[in-house]
C-alpha atoms as a PDB file:
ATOM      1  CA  UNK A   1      -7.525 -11.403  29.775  1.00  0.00           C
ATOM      2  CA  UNK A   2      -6.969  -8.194  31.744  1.00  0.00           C
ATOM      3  CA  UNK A   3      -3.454  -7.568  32.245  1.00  0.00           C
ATOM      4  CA  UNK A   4      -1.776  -8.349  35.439  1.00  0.00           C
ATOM      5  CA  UNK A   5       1.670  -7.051  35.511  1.00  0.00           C
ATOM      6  CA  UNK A   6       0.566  -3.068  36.392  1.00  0.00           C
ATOM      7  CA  UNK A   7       3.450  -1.707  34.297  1.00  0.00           C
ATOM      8  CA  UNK A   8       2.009  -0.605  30.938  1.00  0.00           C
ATOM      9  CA  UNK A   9       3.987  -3.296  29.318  1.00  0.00           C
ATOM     10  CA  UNK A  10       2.272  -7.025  27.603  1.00  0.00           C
ATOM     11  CA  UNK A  11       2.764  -9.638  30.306  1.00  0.00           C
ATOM     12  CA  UNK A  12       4.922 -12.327  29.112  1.00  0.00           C
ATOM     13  CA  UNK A  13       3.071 -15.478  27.089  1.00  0.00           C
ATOM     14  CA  UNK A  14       4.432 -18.765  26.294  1.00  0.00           C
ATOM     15  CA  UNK A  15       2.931 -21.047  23.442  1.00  0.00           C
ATOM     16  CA  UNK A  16       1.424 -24.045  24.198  1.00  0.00           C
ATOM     17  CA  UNK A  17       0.950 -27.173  21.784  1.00  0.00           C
ATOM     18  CA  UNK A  18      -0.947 -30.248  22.495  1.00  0.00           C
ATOM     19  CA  UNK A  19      -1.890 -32.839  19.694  1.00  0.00           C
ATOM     20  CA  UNK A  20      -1.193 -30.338  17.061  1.00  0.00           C
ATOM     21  CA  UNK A  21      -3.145 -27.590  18.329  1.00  0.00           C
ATOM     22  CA  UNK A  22      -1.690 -24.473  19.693  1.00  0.00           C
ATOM     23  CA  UNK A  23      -2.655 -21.357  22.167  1.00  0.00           C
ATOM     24  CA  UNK A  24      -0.755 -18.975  23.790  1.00  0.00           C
ATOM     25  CA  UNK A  25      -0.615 -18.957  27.820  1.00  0.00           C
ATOM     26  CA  UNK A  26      -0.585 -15.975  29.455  1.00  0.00           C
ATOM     27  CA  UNK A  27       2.162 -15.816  32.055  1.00  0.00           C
ATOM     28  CA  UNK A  28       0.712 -14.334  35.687  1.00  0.00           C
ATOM     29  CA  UNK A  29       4.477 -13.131  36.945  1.00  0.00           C
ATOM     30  CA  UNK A  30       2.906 -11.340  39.867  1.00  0.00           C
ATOM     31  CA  UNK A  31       1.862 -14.699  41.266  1.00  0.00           C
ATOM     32  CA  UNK A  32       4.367 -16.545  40.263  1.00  0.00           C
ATOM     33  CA  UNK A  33       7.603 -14.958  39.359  1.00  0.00           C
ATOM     34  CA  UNK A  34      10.625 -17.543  40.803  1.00  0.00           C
ATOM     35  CA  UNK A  35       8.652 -20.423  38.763  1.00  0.00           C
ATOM     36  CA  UNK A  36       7.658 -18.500  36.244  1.00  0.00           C
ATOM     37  CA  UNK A  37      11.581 -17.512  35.051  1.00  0.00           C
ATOM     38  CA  UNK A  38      12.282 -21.276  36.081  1.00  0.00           C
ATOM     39  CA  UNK A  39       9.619 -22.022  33.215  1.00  0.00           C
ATOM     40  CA  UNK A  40      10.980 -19.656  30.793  1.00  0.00           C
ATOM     41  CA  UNK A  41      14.280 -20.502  31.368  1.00  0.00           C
ATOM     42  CA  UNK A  42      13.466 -23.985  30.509  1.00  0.00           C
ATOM     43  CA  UNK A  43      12.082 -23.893  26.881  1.00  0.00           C
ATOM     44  CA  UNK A  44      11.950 -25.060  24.931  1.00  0.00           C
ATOM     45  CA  UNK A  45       9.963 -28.154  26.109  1.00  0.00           C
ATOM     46  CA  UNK A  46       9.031 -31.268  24.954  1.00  0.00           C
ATOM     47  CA  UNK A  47       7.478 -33.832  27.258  1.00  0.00           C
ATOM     48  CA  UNK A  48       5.458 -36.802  27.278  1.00  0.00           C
ATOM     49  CA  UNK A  49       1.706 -35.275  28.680  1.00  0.00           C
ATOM     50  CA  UNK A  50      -1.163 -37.478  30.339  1.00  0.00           C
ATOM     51  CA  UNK A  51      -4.317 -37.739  31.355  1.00  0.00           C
ATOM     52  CA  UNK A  52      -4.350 -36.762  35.926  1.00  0.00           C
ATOM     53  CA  UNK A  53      -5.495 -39.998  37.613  1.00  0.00           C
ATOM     54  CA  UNK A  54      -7.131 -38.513  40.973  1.00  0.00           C
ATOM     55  CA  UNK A  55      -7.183 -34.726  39.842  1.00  0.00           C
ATOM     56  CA  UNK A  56      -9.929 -34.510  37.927  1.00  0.00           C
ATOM     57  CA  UNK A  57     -10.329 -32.754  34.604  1.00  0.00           C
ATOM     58  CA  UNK A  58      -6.741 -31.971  33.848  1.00  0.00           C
ATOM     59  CA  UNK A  59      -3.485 -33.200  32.280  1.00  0.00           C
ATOM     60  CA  UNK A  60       0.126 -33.198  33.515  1.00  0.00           C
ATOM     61  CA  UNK A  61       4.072 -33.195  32.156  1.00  0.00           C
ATOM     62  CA  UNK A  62       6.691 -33.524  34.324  1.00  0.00           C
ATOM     63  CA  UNK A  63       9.522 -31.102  33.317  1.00  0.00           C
ATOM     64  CA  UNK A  64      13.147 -30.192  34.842  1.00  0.00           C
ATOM     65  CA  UNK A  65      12.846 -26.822  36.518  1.00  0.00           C
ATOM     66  CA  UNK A  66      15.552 -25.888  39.544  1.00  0.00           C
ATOM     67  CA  UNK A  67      13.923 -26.497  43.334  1.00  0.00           C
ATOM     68  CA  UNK A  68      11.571 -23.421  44.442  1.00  0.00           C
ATOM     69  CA  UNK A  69       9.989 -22.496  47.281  1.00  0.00           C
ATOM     70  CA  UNK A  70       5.554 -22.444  46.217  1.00  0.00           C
ATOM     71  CA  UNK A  71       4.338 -19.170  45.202  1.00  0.00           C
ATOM     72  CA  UNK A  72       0.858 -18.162  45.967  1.00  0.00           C
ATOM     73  CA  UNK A  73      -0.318 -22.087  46.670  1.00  0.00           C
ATOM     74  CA  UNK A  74      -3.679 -23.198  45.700  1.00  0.00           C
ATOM     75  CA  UNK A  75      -5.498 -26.791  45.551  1.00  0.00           C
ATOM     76  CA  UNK A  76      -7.855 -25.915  42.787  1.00  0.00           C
ATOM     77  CA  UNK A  77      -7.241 -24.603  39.168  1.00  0.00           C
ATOM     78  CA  UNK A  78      -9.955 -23.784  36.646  1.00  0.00           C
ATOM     79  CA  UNK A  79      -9.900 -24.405  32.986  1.00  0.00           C
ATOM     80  CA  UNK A  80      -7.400 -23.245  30.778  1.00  0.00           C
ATOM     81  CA  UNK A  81      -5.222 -22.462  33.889  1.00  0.00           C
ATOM     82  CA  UNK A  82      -1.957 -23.893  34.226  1.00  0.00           C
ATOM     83  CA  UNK A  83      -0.070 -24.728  37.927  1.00  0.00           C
ATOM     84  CA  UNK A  84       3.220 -25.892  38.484  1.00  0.00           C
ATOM     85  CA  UNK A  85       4.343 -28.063  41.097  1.00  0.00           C
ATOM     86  CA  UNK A  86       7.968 -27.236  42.005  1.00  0.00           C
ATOM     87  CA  UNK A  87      10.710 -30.261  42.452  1.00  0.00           C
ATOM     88  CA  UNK A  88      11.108 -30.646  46.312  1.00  0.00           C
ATOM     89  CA  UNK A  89      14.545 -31.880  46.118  1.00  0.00           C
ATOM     90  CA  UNK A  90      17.473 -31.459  43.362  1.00  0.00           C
ATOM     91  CA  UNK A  91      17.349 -33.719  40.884  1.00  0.00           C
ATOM     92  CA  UNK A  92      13.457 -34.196  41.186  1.00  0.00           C
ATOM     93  CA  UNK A  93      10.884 -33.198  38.345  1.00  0.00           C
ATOM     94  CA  UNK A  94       8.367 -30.620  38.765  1.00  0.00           C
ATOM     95  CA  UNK A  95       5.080 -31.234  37.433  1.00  0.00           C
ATOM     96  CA  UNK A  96       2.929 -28.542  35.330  1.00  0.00           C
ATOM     97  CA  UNK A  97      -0.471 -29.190  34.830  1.00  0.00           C
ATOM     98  CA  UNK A  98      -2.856 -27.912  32.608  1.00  0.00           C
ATOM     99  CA  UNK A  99      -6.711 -28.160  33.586  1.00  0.00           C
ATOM    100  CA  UNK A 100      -9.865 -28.289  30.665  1.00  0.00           C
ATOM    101  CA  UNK A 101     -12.259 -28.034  33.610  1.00  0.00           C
ATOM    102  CA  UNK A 102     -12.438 -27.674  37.192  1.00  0.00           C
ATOM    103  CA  UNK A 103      -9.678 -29.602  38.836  1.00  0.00           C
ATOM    104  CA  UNK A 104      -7.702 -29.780  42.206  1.00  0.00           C
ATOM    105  CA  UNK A 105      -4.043 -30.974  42.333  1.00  0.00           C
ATOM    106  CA  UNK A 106      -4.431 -34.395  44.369  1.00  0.00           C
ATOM    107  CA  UNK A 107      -1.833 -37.398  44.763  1.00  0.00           C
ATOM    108  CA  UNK A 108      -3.343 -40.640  46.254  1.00  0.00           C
ATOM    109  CA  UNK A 109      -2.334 -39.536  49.970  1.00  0.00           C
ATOM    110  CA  UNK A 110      -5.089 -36.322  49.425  1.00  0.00           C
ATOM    111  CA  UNK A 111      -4.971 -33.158  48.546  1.00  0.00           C
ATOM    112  CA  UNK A 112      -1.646 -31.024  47.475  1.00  0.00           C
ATOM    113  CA  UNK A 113      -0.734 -27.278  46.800  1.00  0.00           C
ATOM    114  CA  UNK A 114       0.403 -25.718  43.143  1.00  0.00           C
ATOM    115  CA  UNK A 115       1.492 -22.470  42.167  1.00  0.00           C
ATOM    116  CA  UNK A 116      -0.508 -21.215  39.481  1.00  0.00           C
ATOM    117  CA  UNK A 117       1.309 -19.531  36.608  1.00  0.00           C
ATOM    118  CA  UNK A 118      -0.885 -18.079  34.039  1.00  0.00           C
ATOM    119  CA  UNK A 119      -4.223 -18.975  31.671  1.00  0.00           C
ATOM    120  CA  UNK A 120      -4.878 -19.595  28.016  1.00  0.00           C
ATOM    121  CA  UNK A 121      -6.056 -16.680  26.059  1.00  0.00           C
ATOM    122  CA  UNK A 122     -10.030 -16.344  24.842  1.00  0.00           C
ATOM    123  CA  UNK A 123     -10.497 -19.210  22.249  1.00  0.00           C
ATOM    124  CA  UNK A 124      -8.298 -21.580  23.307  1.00  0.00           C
ATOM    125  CA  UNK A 125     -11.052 -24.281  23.136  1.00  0.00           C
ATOM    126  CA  UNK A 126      -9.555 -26.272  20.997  1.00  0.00           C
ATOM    127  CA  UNK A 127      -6.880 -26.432  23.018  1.00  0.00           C
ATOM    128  CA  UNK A 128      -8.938 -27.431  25.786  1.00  0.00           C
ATOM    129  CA  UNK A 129     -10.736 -30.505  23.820  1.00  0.00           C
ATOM    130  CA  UNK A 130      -7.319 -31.664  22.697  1.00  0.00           C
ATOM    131  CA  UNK A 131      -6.277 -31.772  26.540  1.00  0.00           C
ATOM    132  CA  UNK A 132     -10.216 -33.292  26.951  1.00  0.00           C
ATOM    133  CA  UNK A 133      -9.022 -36.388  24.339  1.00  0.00           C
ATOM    134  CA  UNK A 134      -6.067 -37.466  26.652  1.00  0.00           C
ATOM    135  CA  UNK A 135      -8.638 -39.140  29.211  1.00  0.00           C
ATOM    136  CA  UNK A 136      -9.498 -41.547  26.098  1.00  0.00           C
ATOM    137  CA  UNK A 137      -6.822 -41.386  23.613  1.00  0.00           C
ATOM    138  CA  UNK A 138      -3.798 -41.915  26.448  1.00  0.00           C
ATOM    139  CA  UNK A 139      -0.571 -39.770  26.170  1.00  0.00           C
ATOM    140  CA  UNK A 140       0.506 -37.462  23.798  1.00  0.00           C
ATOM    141  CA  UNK A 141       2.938 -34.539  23.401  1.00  0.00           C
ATOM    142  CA  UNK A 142       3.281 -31.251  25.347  1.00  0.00           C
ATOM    143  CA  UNK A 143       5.614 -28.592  23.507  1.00  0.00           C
ATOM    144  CA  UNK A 144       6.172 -25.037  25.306  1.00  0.00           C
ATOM    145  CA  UNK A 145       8.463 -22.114  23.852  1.00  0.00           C
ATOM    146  CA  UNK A 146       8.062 -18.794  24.257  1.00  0.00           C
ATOM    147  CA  UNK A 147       5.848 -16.725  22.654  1.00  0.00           C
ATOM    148  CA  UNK A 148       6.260 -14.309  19.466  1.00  0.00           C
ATOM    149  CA  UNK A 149       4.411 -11.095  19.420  1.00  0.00           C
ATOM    150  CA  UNK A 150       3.383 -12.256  15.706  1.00  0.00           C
ATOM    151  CA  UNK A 151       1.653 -15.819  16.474  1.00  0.00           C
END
């Protein structure tokens, strides 16, 4: 992954673990940077993570994070990208979601923007067949914290 922060320092990276298997998630904070401190400033997180019904090939948590305005808004994410979906109101969840193949962020009323945050490093595969499972093996557990230069 090419670094994306133009300063000469590592971009920021958040660990990722779903079904026992773990990667590290590159944070883009050019792209993203109100939801990406939102994120940060939530971890440690533990949520319940499923299958998307009408998104295609990805999975989704719904996590607290404060209301934000979208950052860079797409429709479609690519694998091993993650998105989040900012609360609209207080008290709402947002929703991240974490795609093992090509994907759009979609809601039965059609089709709805996400900001996307950042993207698993090189061989995360595993990673991405553990997300694969959820479509047959139901809900499992998302945990996030942030990164340690040593894992």
């Amino acid at each position: 992954m090419a670094e994306r922060t133009g300063s000469g320092q590592r971009p920021k990276s958040i660990e990722l673990v779903v079904s026992g298997v773990s990667a590290r998630v590159v944070l883009w904070e050019d792209l993203a940077p109100k939801a990406i401190a939102a994120l940060v400033e939530s971890l440690p997180v533990d949520a319940a993570l499923q299958h998307c019904k009408w998104s295609g090939q990805a999975c989704f948590a719904e996590i607290s994070l404060a209301p934000a305005a979208l950052e860079s808004p797409v429709t479609s994410i690519y694998p091993g990208v993650l998105a989040i979906r900012p609360p609209d109101a207080p008290g709402a969840r947002a929703e991240l979601l974490i795609a093992y193949g090509d994907a759009e962020y979609r809601t039965p009323e059609g089709r709805r923007y996400v900001a996307p945050v950042g993207e698993l490093e090189p061989g995360s595969e595993a990673l991405l067949h553990a997300l694969a499972r959820t479509a047959k093996t139901g809900e499992t557990t998302l945990r996030l914290k942030l990164a340690t230069e040593a894992s």
